[in-house]
Protein backbone atom coordinates (compact mmCIF):
# COMPACT_ATOMS: atom_id res chain seq x y z
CA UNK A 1 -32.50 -20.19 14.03
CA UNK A 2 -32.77 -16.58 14.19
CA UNK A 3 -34.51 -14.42 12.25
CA UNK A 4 -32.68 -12.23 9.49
CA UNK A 5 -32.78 -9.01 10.94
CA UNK A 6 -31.80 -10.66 14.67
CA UNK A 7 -28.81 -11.80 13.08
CA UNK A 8 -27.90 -8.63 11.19
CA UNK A 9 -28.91 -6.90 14.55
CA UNK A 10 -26.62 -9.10 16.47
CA UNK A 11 -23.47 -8.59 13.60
CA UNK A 12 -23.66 -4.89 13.91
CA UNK A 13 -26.03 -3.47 16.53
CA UNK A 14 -29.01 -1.75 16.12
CA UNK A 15 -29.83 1.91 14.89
CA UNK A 16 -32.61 3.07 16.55
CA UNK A 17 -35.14 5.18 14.95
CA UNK A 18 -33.80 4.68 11.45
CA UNK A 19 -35.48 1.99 9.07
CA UNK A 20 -33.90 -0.48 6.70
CA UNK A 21 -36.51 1.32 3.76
CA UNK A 22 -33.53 4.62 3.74
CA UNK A 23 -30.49 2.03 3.74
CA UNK A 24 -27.70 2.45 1.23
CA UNK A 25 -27.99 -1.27 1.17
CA UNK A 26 -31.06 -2.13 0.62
CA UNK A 27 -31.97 -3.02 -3.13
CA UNK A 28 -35.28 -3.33 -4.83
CA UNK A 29 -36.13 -5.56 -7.45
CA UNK A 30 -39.26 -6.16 -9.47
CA UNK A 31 -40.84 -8.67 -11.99
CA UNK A 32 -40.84 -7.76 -15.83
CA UNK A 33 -43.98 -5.51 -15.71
CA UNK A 34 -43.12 -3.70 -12.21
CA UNK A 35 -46.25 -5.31 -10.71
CA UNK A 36 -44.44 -6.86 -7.88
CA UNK A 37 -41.75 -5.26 -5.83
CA UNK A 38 -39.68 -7.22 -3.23
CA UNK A 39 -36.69 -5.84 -1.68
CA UNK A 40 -32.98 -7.40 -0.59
CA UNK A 41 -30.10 -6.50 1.83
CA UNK A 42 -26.71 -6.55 0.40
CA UNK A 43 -25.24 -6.80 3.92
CA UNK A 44 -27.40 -9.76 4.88
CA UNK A 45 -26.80 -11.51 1.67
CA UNK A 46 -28.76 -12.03 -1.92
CA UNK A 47 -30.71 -14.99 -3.63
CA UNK A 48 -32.96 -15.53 -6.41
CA UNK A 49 -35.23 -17.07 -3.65
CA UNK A 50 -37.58 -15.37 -1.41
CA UNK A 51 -35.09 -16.60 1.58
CA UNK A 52 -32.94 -13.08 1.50
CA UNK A 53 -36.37 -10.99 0.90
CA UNK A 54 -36.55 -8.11 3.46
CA UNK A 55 -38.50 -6.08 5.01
CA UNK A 56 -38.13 -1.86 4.64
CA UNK A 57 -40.08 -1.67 7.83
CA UNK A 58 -37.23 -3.60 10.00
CA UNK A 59 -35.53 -1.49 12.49
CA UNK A 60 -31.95 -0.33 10.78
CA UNK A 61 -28.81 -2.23 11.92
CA UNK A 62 -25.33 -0.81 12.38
CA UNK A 63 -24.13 -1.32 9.32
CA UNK A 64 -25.66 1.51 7.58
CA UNK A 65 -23.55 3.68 8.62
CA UNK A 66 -21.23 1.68 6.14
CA UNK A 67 -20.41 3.29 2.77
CA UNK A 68 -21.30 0.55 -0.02
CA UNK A 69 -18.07 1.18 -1.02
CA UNK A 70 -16.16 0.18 1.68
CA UNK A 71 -19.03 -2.97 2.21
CA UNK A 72 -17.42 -3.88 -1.02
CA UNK A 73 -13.84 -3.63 -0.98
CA UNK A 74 -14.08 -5.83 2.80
CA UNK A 75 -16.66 -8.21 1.00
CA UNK A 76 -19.33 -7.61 3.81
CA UNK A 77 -21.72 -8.42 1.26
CA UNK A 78 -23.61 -11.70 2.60
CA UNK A 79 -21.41 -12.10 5.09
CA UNK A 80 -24.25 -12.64 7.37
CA UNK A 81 -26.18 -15.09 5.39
CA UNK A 82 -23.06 -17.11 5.21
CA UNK A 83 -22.54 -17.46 8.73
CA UNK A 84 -26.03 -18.31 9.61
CA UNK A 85 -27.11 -20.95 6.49
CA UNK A 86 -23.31 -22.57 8.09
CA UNK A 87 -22.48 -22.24 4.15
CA UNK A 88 -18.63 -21.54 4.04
CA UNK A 89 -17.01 -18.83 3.03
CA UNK A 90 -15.95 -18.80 -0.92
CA UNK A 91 -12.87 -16.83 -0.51
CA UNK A 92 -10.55 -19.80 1.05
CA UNK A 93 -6.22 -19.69 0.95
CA UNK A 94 -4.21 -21.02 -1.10
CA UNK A 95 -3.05 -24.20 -0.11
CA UNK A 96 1.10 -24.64 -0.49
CA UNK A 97 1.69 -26.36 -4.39
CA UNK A 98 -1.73 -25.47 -5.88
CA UNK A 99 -2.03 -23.97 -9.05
CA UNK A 100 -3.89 -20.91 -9.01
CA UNK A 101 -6.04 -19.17 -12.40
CA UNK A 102 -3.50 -16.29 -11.99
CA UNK A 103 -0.59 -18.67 -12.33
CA UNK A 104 -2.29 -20.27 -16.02
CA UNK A 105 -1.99 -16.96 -17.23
């Protein structure tokens, strides 16, 4: 299996001489006293689990050069995690006859 930053490396190239720490997507997070700090990619994907932690040291991939904005509105957002846990993707069609929340309304 690869590791995180391989795959996010292999999704969107690498940036050389930039670090994930200055990332738009990078998030830190900290316990209820702010005694621990552990930090998470958007772009690679999020869990309460210490699976998605990463590291602000890791060479930057491509995608920082993508707004957050834009990450958003293409739901980039754990895109990557997805693919590589083979968990399947949560936005699936509409099949032909099935009743949609939109249509209850």
């Amino acid at each position: 299996m690869l590791k995180k930053i391989d795959a996010m490396h292999a999704e969107y190239g690498v940036l050389s001489g930039v670090s994930c720490r200055t990332c738009p997507h990078l998030d830190a997070h900290c316990n209820g006293d702010c005694t621990r700090v552990w930090y998470k990619c958007r772009m690679y994907g999020t869990s309460s689990g210490p699976g998605t932690d990463w590291r602000c040291g890791n060479e930057a991939c491509g995608a920082f050069t993508i707004a957050p904005e834009e990450a958003r509105s293409k739901h980039l957002y754990g895109e990557v995690y997805r693919r590589v846990n083979g968990l399947r993707d949560t936005r699936t069609e509409q099949l032909p006859g099935q009743i949609s929340i939109d249509d209850l309304a």
